[in-house]
C-alpha atoms as a PDB file:
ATOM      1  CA  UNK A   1      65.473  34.214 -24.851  1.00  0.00           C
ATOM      2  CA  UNK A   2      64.363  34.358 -28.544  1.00  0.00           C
ATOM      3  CA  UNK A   3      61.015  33.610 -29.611  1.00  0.00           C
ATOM      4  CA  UNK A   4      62.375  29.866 -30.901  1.00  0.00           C
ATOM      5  CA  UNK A   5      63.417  28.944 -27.500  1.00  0.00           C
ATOM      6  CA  UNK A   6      60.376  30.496 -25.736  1.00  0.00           C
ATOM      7  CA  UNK A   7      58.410  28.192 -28.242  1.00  0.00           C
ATOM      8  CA  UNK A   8      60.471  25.285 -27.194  1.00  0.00           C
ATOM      9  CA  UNK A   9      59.744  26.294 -24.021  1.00  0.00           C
ATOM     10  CA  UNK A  10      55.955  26.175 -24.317  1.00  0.00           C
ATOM     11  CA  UNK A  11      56.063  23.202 -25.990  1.00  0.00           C
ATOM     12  CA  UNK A  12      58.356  21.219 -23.343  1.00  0.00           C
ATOM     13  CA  UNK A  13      55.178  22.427 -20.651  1.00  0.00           C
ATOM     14  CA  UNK A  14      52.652  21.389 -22.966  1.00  0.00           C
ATOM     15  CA  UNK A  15      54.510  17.681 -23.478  1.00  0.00           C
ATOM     16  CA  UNK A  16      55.074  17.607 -19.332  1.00  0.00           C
ATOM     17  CA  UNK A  17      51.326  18.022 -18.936  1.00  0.00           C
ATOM     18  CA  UNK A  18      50.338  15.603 -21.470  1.00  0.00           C
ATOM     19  CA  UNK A  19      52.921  13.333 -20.277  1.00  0.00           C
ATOM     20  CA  UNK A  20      50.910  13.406 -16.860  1.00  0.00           C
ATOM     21  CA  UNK A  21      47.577  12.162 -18.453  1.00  0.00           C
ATOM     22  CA  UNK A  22      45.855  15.668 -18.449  1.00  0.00           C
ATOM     23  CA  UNK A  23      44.404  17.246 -21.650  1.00  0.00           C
ATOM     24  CA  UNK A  24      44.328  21.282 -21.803  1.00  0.00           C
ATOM     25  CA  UNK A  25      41.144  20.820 -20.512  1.00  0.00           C
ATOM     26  CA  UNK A  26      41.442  18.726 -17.315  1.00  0.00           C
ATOM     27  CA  UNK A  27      44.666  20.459 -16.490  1.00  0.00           C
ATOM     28  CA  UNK A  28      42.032  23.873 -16.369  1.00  0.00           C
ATOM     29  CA  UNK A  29      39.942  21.833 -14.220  1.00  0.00           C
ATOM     30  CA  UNK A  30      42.271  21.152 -11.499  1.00  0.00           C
ATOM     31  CA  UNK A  31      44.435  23.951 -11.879  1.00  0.00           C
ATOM     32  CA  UNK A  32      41.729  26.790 -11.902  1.00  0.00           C
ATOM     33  CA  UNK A  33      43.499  28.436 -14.507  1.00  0.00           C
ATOM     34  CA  UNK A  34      41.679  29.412 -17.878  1.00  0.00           C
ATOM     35  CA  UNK A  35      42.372  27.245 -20.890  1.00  0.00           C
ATOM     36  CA  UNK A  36      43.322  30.401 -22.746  1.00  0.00           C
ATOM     37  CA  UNK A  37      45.976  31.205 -20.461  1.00  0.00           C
ATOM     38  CA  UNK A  38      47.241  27.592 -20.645  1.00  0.00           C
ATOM     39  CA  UNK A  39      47.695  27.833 -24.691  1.00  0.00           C
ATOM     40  CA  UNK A  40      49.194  31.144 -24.575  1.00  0.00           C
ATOM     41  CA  UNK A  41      52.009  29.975 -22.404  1.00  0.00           C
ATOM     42  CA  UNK A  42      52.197  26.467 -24.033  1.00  0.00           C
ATOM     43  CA  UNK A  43      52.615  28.590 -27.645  1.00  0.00           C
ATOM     44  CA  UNK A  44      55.425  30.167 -26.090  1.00  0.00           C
ATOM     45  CA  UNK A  45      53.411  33.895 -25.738  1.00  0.00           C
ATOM     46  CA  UNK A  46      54.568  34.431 -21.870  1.00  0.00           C
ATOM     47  CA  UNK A  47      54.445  38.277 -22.689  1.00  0.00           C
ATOM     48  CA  UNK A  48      50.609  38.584 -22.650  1.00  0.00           C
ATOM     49  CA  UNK A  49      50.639  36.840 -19.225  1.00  0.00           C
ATOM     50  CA  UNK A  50      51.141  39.542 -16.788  1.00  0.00           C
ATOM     51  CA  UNK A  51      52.776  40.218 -13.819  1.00  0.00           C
ATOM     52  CA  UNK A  52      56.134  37.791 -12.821  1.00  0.00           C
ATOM     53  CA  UNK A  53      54.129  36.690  -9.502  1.00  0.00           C
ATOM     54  CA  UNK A  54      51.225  35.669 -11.479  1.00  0.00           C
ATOM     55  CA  UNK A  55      53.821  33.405 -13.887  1.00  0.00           C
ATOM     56  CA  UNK A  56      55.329  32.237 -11.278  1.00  0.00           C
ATOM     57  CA  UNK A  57      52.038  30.782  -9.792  1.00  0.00           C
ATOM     58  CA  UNK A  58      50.753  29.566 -12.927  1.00  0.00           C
ATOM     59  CA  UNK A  59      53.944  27.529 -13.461  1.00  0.00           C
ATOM     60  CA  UNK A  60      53.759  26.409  -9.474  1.00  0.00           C
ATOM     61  CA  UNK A  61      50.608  24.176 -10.943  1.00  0.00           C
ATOM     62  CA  UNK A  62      52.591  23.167 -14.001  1.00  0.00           C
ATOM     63  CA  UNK A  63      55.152  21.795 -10.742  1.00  0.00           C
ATOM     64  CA  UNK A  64      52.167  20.223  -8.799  1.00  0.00           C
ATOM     65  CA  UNK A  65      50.282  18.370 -11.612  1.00  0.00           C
ATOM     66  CA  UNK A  66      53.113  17.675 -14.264  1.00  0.00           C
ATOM     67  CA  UNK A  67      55.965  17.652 -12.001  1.00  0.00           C
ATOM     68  CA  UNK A  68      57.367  20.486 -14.273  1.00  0.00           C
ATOM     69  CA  UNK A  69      60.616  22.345 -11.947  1.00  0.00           C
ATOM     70  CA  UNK A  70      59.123  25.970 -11.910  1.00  0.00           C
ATOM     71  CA  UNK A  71      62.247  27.098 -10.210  1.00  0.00           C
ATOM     72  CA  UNK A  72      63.858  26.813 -13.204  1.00  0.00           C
ATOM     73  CA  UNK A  73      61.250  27.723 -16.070  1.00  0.00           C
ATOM     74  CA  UNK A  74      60.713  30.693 -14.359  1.00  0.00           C
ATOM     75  CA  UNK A  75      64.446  31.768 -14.376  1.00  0.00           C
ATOM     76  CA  UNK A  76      64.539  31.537 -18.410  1.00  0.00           C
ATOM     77  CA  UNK A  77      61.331  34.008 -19.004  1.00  0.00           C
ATOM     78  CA  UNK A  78      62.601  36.196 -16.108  1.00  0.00           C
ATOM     79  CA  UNK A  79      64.538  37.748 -17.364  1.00  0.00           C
ATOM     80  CA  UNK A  80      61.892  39.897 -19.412  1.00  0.00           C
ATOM     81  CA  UNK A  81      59.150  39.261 -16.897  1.00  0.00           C
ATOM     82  CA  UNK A  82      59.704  41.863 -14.105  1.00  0.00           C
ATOM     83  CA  UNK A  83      56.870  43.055 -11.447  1.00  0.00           C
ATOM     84  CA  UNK A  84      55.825  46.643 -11.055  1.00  0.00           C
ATOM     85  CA  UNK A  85      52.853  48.526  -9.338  1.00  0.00           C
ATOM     86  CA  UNK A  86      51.279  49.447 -12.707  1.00  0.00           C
ATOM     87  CA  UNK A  87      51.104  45.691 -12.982  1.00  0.00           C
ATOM     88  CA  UNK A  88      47.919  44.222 -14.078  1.00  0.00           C
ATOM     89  CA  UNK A  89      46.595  40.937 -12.995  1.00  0.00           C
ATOM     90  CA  UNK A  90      44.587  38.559 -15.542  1.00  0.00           C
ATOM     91  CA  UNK A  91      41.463  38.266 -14.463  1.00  0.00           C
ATOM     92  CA  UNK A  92      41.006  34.763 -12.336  1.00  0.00           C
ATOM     93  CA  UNK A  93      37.963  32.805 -13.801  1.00  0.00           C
ATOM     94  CA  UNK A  94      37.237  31.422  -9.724  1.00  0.00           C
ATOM     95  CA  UNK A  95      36.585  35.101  -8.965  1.00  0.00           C
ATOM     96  CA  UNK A  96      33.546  36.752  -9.241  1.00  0.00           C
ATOM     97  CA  UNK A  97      32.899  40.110 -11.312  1.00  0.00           C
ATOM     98  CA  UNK A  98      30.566  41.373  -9.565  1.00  0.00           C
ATOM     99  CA  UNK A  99      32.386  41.423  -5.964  1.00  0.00           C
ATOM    100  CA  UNK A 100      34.441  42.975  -7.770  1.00  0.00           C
ATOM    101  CA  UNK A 101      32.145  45.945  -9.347  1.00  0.00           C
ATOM    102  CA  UNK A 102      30.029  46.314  -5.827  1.00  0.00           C
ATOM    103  CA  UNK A 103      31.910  48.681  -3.591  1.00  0.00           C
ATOM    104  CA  UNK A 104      30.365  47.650  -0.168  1.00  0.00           C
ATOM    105  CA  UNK A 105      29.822  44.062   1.148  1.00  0.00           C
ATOM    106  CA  UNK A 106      27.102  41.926  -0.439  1.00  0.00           C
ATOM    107  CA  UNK A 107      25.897  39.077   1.804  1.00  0.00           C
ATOM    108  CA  UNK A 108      24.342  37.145  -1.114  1.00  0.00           C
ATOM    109  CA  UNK A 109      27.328  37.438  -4.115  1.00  0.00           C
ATOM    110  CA  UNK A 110      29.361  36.726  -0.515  1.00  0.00           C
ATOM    111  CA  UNK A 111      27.354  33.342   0.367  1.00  0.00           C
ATOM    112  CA  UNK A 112      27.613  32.386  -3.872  1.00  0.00           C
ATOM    113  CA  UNK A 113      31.134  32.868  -4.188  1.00  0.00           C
ATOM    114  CA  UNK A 114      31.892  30.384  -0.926  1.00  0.00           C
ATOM    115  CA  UNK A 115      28.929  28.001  -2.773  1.00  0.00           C
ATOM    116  CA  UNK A 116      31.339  28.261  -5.997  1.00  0.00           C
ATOM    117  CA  UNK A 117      34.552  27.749  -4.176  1.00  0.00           C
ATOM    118  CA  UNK A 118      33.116  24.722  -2.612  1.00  0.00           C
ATOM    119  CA  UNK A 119      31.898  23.343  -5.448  1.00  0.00           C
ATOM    120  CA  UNK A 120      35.123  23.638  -7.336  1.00  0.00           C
ATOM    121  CA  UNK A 121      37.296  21.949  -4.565  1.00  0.00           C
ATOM    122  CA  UNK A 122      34.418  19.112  -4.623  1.00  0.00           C
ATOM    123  CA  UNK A 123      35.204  18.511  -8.682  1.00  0.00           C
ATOM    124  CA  UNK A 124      38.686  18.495  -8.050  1.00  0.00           C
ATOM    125  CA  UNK A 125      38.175  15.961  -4.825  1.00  0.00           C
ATOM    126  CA  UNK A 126      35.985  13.969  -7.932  1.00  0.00           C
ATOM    127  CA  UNK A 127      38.945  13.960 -10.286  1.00  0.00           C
ATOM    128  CA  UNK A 128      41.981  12.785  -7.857  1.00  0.00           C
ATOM    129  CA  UNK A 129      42.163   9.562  -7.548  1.00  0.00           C
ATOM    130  CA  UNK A 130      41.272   7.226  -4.218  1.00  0.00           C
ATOM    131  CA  UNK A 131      43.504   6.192  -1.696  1.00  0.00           C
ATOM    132  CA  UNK A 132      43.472   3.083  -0.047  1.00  0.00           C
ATOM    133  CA  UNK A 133      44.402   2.612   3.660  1.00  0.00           C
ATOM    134  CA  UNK A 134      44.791  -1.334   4.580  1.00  0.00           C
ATOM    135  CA  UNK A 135      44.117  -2.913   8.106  1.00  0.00           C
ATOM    136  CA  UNK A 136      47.073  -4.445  10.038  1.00  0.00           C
ATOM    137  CA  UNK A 137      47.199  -7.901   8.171  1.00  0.00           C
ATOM    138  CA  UNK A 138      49.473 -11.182   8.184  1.00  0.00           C
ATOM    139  CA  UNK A 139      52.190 -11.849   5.798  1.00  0.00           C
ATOM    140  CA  UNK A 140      52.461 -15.614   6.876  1.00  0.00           C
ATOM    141  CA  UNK A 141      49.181 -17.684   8.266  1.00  0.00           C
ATOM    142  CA  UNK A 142      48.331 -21.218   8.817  1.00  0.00           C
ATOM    143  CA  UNK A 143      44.991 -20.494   8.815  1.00  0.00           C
ATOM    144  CA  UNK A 144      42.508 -20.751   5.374  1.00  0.00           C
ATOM    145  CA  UNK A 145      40.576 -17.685   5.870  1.00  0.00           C
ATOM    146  CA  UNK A 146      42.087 -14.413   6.494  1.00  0.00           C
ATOM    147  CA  UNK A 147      39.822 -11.136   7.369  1.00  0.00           C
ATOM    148  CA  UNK A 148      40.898  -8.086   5.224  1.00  0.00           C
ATOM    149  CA  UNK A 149      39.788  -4.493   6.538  1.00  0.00           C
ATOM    150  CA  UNK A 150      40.679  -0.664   5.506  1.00  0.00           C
ATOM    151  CA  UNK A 151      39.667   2.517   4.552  1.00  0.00           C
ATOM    152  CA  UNK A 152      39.055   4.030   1.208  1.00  0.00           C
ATOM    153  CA  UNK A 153      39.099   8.086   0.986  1.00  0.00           C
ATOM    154  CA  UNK A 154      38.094  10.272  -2.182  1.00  0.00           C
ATOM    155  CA  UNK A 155      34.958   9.970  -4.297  1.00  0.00           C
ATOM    156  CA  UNK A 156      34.894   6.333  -5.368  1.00  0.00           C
ATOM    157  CA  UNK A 157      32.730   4.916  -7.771  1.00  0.00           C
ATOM    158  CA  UNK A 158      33.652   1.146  -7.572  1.00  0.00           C
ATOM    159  CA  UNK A 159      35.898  -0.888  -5.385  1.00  0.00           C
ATOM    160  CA  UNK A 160      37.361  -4.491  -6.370  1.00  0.00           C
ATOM    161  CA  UNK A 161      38.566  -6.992  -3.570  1.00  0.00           C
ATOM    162  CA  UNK A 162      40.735  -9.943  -6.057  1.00  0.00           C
ATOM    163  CA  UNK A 163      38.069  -8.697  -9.249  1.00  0.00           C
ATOM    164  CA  UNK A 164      35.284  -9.189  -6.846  1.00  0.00           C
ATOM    165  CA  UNK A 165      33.011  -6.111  -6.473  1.00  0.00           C
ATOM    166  CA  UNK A 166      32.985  -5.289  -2.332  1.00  0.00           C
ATOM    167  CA  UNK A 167      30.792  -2.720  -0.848  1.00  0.00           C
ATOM    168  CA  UNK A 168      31.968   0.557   1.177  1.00  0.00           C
ATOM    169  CA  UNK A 169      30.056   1.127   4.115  1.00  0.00           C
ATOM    170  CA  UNK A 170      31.338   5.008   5.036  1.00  0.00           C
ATOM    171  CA  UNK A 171      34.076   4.619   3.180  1.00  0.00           C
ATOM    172  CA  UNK A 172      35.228   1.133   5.082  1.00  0.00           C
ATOM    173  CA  UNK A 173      35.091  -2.581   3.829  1.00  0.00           C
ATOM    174  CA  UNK A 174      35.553  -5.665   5.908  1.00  0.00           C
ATOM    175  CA  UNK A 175      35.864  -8.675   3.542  1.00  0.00           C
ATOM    176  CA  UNK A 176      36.954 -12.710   4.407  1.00  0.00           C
ATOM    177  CA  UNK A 177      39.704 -13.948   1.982  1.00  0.00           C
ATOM    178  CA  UNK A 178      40.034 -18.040   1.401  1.00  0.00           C
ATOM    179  CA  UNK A 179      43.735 -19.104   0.779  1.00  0.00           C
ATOM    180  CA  UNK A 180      44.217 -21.950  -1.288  1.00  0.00           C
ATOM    181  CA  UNK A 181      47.392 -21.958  -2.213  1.00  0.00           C
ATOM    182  CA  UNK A 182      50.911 -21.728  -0.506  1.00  0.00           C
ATOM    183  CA  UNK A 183      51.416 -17.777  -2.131  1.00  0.00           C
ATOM    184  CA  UNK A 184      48.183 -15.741  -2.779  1.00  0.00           C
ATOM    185  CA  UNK A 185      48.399 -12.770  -3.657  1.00  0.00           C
ATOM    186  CA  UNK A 186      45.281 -10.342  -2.800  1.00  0.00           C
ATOM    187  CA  UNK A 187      44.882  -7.473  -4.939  1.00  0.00           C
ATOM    188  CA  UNK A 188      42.415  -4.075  -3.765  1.00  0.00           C
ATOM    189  CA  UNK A 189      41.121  -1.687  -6.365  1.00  0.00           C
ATOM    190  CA  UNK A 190      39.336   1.458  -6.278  1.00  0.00           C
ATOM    191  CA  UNK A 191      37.943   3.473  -9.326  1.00  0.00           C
ATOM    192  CA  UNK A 192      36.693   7.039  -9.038  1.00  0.00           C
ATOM    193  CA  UNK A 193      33.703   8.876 -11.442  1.00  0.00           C
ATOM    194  CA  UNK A 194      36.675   9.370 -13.869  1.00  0.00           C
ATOM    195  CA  UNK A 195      37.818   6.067 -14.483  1.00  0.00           C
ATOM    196  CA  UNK A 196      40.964   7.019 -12.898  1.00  0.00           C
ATOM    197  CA  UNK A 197      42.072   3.834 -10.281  1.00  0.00           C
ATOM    198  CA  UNK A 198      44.606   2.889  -7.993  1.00  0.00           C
ATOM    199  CA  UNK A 199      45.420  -0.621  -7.523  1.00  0.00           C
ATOM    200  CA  UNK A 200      46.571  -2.152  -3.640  1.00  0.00           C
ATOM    201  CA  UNK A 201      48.679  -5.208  -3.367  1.00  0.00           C
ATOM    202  CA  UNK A 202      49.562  -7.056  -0.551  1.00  0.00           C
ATOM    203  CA  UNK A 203      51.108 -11.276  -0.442  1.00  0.00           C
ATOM    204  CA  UNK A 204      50.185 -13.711   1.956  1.00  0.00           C
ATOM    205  CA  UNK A 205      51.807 -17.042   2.091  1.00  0.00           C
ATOM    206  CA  UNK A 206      49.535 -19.771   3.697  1.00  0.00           C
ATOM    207  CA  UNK A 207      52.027 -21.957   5.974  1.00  0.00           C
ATOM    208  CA  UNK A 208      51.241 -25.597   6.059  1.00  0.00           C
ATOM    209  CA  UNK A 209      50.494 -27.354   9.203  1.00  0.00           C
END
């Protein structure tokens, strides 16, 4: 490939990621790779990246959070990317230097680096967004009031039974709906820290008696 279509290249990863709602620096976040990395393969500078396995992950992410094919981005920069032993890695920002300097086992840079890798899956459990798990419930009732019941997982900031704030008690809710007309429609929303939501919606017609 020329440098054009490795620029074209970058840029159609760039758009992709963009396209999924994630700036450069969100799409570091949650993909644990360094923002500098990111640009130099979104400017079309795969050269400076290293070894073909280490491409090949980074583009794996591009697959899992912009639903880029890395199958076949990775077979147009093959083709000058090729692994050898003298091969060196860039450094991964989620490791730590100086278990990397120390040449026997340190307990304490041991216990920090499992404190940092915990930490960093809890911000990326904070920026997906909820999931909402509803209670067996009727499509059809003649009944006025029907009980509504479920689960909400992830790190949730607000949840919204029809606009109507509803409190999570260990992640549960329990909440009485009133029909009043023949099709109501009853709508569950959850919001996380990031303002990113995911709206529920489930129809239940009220059958006259």
């Amino acid at each position: 490939m020329n440098p054009e279509e490795l620029k074209n290249l970058g840029q159609f990863l760039s758009d992709s990621r963009e396209a999924s709602g994630l700036s450069l620096q969100k799409f570091s976040q949650v993909s644990g790779i360094s923002e500098d990395i990111l640009d130099q393969i979104e400017s079309g500078d795969f050269k400076k990246i290293g070894s073909a396995p280490y491409l090949k992950g980074i583009l794996k992410k591009y697959e899992r959070f912009a639903g880029v094919g890395y199958k076949e981005v990775f077979g147009f920069v093959s083709q000058f990317k090729t692994s050898g032993k003298h091969d060196a890695l860039p450094q991964n920002r989620f490791s730590s230097k100086s278990v990397l300097k120390l040449p026997e086992f340190n307990p304490v840079v041991f216990l920090l680096a499992i404190l940092f890798f915990f930490l960093a899956f809890q911000f990326v459990v904070l920026v997906l967004p909820p999931k909402i798990v509803l209670g067996e419930m009727p499509t059809a009732t003649s009944e006025k009031n029907v009980k509504v019941f479920g689960t909400v997982s992830g790190k949730v900031k607000d949840f919204f039974v029809n606009s109507e704030k509803t409190e999570l008690l260990k992640n549960s809710f329990s909440k009485d709906i009133f029909l009043n007309q023949e099709i109501n429609i009853i709508e569950f929303k959850a919001i996380n820290f990031f303002g990113k939501e995911v709206v529920v919606r489930r129809m239940v017609i009220l059958k006259s008696e």
